[in-house]
PDB file of N, CA and C in Angstrom:
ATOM      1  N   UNK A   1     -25.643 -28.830 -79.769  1.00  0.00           N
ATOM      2  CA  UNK A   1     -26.692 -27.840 -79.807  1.00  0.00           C
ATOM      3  C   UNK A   1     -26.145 -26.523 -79.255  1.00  0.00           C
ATOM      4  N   UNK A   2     -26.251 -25.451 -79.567  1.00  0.00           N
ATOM      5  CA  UNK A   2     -26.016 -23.977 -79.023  1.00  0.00           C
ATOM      6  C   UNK A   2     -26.732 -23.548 -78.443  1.00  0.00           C
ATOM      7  N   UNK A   3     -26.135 -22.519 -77.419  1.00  0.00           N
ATOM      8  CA  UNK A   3     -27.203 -22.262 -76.826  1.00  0.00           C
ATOM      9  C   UNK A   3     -28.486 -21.447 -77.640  1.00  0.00           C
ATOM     10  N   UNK A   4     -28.589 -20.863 -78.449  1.00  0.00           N
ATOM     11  CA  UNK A   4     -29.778 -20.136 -78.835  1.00  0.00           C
ATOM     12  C   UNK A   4     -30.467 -21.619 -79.495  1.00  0.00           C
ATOM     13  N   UNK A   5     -30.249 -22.302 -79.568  1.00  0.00           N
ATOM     14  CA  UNK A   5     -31.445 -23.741 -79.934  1.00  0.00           C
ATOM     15  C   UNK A   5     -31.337 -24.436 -78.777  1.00  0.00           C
ATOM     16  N   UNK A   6     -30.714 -24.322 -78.037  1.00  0.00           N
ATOM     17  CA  UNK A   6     -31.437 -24.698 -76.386  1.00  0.00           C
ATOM     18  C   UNK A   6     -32.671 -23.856 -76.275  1.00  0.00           C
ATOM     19  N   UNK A   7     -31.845 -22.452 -76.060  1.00  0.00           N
ATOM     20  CA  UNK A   7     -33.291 -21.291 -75.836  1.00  0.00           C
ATOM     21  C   UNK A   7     -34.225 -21.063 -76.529  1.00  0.00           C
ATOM     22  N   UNK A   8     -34.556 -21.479 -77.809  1.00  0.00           N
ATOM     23  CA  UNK A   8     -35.232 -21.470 -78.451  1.00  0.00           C
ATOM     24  C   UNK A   8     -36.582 -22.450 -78.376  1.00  0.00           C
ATOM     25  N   UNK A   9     -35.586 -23.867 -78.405  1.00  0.00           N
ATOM     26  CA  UNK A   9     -36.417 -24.880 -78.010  1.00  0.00           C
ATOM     27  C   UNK A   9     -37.170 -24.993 -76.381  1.00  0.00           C
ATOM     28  N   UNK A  10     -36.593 -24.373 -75.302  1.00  0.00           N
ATOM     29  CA  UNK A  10     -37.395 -24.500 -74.264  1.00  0.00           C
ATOM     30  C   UNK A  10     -37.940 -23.141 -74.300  1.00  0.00           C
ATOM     31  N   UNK A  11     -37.902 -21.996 -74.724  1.00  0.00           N
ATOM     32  CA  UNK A  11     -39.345 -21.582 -75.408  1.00  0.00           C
ATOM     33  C   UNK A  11     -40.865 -22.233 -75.702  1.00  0.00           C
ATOM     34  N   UNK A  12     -40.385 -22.785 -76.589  1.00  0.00           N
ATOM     35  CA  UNK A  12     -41.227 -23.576 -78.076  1.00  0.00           C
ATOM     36  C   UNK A  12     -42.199 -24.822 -76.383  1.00  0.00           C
ATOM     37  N   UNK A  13     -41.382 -25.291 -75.816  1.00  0.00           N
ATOM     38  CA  UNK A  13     -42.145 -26.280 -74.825  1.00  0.00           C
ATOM     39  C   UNK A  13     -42.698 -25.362 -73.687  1.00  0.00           C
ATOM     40  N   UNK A  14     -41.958 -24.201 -73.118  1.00  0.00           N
ATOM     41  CA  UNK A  14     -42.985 -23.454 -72.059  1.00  0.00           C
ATOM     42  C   UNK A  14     -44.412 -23.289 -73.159  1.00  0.00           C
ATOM     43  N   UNK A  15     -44.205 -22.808 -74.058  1.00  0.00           N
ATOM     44  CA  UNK A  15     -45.477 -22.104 -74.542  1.00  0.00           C
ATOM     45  C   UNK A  15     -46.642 -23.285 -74.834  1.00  0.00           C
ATOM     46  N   UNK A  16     -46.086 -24.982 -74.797  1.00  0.00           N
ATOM     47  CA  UNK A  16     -46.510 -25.909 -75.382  1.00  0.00           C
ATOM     48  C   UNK A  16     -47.351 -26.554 -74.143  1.00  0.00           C
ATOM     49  N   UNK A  17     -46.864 -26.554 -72.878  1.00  0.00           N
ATOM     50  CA  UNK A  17     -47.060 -26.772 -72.166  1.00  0.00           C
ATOM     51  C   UNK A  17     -48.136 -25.673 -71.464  1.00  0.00           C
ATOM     52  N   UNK A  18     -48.065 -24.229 -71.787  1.00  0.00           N
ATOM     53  CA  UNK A  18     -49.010 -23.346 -71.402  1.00  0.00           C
ATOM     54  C   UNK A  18     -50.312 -23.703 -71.772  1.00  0.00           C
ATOM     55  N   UNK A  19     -49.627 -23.761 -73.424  1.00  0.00           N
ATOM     56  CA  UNK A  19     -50.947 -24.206 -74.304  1.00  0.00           C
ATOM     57  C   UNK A  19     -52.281 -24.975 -73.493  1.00  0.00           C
ATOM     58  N   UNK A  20     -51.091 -26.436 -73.489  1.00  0.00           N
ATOM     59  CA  UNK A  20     -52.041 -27.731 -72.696  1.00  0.00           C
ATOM     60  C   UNK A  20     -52.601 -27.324 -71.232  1.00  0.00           C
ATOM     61  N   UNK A  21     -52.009 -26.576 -70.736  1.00  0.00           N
ATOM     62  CA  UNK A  21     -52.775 -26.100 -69.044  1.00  0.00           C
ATOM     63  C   UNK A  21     -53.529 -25.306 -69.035  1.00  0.00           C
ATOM     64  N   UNK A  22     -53.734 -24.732 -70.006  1.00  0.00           N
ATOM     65  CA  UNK A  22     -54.905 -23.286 -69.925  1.00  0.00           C
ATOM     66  C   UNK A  22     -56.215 -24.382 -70.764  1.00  0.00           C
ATOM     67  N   UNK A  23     -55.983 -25.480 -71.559  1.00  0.00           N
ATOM     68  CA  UNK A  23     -56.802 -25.963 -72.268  1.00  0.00           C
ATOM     69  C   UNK A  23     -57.729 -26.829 -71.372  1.00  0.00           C
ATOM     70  N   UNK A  24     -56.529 -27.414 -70.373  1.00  0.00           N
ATOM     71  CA  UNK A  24     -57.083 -28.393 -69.306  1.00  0.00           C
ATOM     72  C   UNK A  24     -58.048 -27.596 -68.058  1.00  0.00           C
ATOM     73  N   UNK A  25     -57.361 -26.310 -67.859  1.00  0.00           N
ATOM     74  CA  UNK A  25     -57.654 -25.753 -65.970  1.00  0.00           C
ATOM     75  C   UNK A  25     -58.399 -24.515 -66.686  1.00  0.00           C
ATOM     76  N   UNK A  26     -58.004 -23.949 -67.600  1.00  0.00           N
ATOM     77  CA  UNK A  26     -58.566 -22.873 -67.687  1.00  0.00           C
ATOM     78  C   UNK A  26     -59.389 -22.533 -69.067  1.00  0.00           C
ATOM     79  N   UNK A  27     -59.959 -23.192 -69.706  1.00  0.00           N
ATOM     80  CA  UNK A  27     -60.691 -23.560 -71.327  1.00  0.00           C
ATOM     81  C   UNK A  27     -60.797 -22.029 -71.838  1.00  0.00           C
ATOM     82  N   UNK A  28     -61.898 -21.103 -70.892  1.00  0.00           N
ATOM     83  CA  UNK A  28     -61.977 -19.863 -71.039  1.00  0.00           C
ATOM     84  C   UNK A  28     -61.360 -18.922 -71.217  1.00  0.00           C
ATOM     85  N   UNK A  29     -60.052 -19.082 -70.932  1.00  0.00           N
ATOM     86  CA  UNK A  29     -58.791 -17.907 -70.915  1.00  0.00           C
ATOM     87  C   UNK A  29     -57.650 -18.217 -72.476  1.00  0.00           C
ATOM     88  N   UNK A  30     -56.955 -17.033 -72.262  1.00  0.00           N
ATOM     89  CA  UNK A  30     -56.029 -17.399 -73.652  1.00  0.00           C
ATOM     90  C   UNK A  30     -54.897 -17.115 -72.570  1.00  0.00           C
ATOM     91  N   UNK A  31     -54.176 -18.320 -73.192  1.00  0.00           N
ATOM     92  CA  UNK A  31     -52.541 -18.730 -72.219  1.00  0.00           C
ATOM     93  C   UNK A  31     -51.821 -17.524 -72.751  1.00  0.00           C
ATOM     94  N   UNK A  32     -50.784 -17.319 -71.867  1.00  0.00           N
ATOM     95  CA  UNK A  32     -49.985 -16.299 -71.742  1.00  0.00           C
ATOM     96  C   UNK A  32     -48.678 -16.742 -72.737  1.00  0.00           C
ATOM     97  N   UNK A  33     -47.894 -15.782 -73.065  1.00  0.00           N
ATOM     98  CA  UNK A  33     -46.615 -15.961 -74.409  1.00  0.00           C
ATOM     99  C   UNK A  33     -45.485 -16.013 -73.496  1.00  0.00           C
ATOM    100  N   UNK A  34     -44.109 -16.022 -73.967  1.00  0.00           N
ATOM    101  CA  UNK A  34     -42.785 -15.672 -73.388  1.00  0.00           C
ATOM    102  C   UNK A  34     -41.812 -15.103 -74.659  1.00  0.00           C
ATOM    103  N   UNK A  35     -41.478 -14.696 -73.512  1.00  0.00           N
ATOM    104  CA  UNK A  35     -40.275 -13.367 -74.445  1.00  0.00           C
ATOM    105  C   UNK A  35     -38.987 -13.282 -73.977  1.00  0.00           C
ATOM    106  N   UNK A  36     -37.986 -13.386 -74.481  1.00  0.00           N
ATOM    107  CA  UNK A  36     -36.825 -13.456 -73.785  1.00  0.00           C
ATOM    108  C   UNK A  36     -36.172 -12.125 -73.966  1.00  0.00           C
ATOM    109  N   UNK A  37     -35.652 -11.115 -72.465  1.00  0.00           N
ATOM    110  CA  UNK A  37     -35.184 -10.078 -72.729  1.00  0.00           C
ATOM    111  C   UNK A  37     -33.662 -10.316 -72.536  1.00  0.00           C
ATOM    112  N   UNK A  38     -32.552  -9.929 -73.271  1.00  0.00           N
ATOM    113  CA  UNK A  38     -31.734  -9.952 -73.424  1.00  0.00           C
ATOM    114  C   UNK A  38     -30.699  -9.906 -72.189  1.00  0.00           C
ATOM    115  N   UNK A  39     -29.456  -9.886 -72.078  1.00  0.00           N
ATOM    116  CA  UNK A  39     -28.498  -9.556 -71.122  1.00  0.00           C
ATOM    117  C   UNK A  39     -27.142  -9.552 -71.078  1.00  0.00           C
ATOM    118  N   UNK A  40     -26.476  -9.287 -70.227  1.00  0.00           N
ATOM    119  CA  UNK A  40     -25.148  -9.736 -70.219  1.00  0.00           C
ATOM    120  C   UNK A  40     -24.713 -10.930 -70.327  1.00  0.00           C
ATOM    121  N   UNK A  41     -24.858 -11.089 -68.527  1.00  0.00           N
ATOM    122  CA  UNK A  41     -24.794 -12.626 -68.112  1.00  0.00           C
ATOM    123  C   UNK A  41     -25.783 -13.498 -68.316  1.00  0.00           C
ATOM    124  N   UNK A  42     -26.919 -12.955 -68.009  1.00  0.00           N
ATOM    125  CA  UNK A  42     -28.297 -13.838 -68.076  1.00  0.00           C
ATOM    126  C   UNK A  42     -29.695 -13.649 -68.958  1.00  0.00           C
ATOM    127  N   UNK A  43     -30.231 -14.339 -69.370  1.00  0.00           N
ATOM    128  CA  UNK A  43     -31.369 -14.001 -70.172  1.00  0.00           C
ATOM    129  C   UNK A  43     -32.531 -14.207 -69.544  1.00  0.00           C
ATOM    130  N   UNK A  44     -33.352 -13.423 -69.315  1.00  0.00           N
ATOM    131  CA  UNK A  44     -34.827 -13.167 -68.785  1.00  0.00           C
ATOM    132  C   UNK A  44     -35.738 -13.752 -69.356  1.00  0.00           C
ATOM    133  N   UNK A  45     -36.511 -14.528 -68.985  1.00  0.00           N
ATOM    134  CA  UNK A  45     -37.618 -15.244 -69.791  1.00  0.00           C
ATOM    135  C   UNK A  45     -38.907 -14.216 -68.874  1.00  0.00           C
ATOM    136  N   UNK A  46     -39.646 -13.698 -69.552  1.00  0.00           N
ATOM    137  CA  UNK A  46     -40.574 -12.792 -69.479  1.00  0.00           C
ATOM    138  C   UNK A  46     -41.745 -13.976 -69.777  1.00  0.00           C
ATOM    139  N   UNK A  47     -43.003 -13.913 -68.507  1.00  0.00           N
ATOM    140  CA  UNK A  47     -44.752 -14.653 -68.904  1.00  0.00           C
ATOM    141  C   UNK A  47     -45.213 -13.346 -69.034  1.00  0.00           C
ATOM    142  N   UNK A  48     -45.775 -13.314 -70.181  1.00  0.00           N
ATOM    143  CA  UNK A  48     -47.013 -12.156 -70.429  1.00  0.00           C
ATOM    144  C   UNK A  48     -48.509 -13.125 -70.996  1.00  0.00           C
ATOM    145  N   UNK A  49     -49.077 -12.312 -69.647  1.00  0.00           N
ATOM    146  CA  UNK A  49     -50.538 -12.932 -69.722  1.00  0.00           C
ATOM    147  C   UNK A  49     -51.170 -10.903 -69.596  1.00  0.00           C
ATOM    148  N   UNK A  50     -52.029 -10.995 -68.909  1.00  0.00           N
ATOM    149  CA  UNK A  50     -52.847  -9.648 -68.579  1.00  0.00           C
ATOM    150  C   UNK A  50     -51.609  -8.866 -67.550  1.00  0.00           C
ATOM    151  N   UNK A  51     -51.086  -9.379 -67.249  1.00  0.00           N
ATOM    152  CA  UNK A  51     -49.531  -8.584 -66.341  1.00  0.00           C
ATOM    153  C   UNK A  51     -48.560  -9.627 -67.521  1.00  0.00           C
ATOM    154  N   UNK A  52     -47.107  -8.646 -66.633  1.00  0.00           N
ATOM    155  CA  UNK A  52     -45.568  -9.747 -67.295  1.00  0.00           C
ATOM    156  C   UNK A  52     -45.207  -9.577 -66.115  1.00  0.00           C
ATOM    157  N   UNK A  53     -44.535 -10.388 -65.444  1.00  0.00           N
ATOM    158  CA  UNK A  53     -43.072 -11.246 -64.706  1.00  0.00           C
ATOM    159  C   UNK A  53     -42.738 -11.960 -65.383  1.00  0.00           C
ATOM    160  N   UNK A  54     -41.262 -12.020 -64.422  1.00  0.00           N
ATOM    161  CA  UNK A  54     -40.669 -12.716 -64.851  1.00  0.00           C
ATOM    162  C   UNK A  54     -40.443 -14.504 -64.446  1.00  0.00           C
ATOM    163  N   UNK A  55     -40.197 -14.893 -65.618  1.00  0.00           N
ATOM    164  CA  UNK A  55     -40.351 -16.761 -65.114  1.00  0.00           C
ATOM    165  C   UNK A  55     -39.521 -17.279 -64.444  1.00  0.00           C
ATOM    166  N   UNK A  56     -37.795 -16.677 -65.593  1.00  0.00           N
ATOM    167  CA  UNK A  56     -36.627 -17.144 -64.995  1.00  0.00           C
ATOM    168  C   UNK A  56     -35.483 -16.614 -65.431  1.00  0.00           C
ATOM    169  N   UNK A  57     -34.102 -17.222 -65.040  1.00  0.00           N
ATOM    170  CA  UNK A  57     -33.038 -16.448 -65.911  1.00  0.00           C
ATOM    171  C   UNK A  57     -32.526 -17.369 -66.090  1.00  0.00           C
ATOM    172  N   UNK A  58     -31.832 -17.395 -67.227  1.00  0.00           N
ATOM    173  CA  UNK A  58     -31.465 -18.450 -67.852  1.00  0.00           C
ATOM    174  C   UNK A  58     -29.650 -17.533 -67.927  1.00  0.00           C
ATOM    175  N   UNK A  59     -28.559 -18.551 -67.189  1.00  0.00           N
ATOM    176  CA  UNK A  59     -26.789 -18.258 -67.416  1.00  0.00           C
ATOM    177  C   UNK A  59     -26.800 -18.713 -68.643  1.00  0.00           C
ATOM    178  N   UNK A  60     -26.137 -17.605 -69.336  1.00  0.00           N
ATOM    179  CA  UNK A  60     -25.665 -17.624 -70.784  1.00  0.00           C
ATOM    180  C   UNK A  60     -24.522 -18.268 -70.851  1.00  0.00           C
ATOM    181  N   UNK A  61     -23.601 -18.569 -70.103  1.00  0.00           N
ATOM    182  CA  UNK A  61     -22.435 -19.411 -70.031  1.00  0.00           C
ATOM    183  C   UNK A  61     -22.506 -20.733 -70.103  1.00  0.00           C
ATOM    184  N   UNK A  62     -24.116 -21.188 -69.421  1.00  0.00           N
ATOM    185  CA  UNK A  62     -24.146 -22.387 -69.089  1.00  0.00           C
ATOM    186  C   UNK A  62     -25.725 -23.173 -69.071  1.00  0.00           C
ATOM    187  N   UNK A  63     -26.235 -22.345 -69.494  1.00  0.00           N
ATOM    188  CA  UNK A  63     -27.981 -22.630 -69.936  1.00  0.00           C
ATOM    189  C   UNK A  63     -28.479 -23.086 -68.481  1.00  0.00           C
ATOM    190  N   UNK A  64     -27.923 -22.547 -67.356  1.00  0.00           N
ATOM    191  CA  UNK A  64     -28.568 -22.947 -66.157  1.00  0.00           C
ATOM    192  C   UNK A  64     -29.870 -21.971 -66.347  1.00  0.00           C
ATOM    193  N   UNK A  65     -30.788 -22.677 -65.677  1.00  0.00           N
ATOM    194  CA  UNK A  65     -32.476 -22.345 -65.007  1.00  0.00           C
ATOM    195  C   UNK A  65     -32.425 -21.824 -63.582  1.00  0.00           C
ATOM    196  N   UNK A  66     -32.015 -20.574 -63.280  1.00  0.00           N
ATOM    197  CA  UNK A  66     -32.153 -20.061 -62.062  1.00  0.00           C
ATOM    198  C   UNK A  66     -33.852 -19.392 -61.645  1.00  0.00           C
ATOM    199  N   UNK A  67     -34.244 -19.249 -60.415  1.00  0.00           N
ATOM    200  CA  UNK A  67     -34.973 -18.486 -59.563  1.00  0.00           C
ATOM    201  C   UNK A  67     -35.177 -17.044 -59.589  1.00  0.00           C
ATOM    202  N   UNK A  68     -35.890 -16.260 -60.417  1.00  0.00           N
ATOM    203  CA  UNK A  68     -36.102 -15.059 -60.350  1.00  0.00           C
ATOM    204  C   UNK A  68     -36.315 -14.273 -58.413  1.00  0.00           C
ATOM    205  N   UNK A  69     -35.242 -13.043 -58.311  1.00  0.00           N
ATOM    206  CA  UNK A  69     -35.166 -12.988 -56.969  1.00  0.00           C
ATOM    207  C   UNK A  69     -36.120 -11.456 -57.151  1.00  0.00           C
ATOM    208  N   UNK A  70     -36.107 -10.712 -57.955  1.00  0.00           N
ATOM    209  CA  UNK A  70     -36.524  -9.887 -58.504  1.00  0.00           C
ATOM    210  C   UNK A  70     -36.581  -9.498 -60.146  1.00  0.00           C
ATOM    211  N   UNK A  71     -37.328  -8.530 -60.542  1.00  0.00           N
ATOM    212  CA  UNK A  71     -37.096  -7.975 -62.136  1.00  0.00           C
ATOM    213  C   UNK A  71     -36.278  -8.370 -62.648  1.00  0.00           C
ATOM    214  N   UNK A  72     -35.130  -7.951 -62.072  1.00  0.00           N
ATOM    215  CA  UNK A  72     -33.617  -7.313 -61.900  1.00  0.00           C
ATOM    216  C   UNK A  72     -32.335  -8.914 -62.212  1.00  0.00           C
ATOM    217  N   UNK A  73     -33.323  -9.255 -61.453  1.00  0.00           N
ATOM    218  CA  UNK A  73     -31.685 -10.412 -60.724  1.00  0.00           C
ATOM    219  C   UNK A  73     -32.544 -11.776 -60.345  1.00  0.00           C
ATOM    220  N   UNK A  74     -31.345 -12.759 -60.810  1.00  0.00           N
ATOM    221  CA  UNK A  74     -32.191 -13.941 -60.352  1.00  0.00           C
ATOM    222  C   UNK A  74     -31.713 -13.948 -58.959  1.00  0.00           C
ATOM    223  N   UNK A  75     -31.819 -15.087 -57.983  1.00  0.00           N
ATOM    224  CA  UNK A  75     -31.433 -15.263 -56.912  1.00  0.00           C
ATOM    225  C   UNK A  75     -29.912 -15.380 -56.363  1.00  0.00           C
ATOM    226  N   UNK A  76     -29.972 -14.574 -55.544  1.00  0.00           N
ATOM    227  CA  UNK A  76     -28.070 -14.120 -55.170  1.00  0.00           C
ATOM    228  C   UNK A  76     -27.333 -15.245 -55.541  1.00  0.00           C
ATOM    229  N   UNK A  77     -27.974 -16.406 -54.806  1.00  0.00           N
ATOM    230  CA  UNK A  77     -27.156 -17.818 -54.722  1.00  0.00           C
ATOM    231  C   UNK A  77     -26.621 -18.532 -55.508  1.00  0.00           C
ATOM    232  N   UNK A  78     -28.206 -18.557 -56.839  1.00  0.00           N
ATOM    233  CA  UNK A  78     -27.899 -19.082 -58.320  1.00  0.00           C
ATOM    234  C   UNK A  78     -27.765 -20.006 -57.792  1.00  0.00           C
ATOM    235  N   UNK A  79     -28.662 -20.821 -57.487  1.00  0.00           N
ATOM    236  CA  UNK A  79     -29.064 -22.453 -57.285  1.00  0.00           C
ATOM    237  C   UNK A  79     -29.950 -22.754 -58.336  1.00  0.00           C
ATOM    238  N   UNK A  80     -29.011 -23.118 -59.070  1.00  0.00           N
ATOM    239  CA  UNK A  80     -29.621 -24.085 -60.224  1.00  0.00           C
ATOM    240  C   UNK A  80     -30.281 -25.024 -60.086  1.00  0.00           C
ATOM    241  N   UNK A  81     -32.020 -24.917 -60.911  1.00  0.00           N
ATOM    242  CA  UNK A  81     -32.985 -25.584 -60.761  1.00  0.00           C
ATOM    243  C   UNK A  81     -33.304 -26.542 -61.884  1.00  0.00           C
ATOM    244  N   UNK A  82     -32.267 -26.133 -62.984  1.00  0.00           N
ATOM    245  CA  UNK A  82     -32.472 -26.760 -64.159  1.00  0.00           C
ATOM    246  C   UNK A  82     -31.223 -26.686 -64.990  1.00  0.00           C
ATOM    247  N   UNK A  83     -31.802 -27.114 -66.265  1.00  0.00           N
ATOM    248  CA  UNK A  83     -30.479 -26.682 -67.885  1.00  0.00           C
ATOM    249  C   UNK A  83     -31.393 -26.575 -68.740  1.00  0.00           C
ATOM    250  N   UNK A  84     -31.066 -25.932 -69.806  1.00  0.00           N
ATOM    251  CA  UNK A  84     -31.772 -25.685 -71.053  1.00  0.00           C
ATOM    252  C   UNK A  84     -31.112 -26.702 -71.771  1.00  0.00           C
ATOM    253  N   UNK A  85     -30.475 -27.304 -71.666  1.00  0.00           N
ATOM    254  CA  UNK A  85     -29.520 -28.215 -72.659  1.00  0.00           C
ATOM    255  C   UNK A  85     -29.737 -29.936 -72.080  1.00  0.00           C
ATOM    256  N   UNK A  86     -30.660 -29.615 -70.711  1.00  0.00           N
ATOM    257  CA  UNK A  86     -30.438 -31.045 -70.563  1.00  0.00           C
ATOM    258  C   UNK A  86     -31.587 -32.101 -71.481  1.00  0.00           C
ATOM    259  N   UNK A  87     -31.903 -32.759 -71.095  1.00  0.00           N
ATOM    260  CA  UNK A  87     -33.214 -33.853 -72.219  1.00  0.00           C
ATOM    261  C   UNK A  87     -34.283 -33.282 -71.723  1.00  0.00           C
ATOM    262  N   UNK A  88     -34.568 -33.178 -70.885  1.00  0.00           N
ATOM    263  CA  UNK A  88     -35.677 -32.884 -70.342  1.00  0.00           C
ATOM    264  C   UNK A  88     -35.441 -31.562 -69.631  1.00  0.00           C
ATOM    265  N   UNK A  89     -35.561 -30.311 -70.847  1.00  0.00           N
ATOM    266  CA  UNK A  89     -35.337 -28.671 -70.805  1.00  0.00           C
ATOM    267  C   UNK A  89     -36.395 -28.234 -69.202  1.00  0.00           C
ATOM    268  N   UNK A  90     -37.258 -28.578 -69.211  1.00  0.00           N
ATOM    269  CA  UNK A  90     -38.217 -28.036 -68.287  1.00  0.00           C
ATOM    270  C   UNK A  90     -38.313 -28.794 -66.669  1.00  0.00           C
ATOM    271  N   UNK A  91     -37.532 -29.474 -66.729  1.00  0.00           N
ATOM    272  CA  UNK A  91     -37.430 -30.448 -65.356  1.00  0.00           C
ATOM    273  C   UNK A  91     -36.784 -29.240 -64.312  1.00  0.00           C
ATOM    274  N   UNK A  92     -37.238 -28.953 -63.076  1.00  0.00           N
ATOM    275  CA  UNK A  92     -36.768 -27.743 -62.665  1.00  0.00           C
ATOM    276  C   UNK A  92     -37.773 -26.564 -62.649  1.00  0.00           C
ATOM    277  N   UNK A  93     -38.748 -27.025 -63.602  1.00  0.00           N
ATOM    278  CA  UNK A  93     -39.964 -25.740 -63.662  1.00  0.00           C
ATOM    279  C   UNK A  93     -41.368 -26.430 -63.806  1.00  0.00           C
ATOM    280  N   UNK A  94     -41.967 -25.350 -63.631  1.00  0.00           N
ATOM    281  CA  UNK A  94     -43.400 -25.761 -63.599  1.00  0.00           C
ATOM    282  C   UNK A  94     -44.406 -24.676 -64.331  1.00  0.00           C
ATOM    283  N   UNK A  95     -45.897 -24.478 -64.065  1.00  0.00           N
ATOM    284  CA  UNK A  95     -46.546 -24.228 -65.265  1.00  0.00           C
ATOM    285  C   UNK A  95     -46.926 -22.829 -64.729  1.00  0.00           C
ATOM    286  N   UNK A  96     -46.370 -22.322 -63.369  1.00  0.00           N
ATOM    287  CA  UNK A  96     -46.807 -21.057 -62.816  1.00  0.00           C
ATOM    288  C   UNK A  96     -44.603 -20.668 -62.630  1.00  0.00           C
ATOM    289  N   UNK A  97     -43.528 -21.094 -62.485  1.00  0.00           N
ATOM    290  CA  UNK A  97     -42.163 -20.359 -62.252  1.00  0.00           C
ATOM    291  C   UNK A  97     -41.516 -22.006 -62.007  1.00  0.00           C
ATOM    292  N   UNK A  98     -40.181 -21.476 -61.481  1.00  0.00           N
ATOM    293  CA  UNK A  98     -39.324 -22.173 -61.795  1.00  0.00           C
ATOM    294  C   UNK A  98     -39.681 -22.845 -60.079  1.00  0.00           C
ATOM    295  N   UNK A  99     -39.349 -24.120 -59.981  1.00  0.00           N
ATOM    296  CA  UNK A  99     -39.670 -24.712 -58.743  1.00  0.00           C
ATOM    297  C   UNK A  99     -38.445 -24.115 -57.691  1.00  0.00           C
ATOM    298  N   UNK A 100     -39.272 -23.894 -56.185  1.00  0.00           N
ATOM    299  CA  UNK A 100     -38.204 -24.062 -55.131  1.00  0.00           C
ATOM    300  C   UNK A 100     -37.368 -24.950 -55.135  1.00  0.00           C
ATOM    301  N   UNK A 101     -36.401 -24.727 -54.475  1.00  0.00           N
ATOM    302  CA  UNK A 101     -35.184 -25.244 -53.888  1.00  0.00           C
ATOM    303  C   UNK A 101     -35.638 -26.185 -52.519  1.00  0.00           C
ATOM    304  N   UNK A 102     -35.575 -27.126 -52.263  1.00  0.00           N
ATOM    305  CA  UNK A 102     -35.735 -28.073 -51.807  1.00  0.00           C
ATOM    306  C   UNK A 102     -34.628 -28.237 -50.548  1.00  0.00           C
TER     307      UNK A 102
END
């Protein structure tokens, strides 16, 4: 798999998974989209609901799931919380950002 059908596909499940949580917690509201803004090293996964932040950054070298530290930059450390490539793309995140570090 490459990475742009890694990224593609854990797209396709954040938004799938939005779907199902706004249907369950929030019936009244319309779930928020994602957008991936481009980069060097890393790719930005953008939530746009009524605001945008950011979700996560995803290493283009290596489909790691890092910690947004700001806009800008994921977290200095780059403690990988996930993979886009692994079986289970979203293990590492959750339905509001990418989980703490433990």
């Amino acid at each position: 798999m490459t990475y742009e059908d890694a990224l593609t596909n854990f797209l396709f499940l954040l938004e799938k998974r939005e779907k199902e949580h706004y249907a369950r917690m929030f019936p009244n509201l319309t779930p928020g989209r994602f957008e991936v803004d481009r980069g060097r090293k890393f790719d930005k996964i953008v939530h746009i609901t009524n605001q945008t932040s950011v979700y996560a950054f995803i290493k283009k070298e290596n489909g790691a799931i890092l910690k947004a530290a700001s806009w800008r930059a994921p977290e200095p450390k780059q403690y990988e919380r996930g993979n886009i490539f692994n079986e289970n793309p979203l293990e590492g995140t959750n339905e509001y950002g990418v989980n703490y570090r433990i």
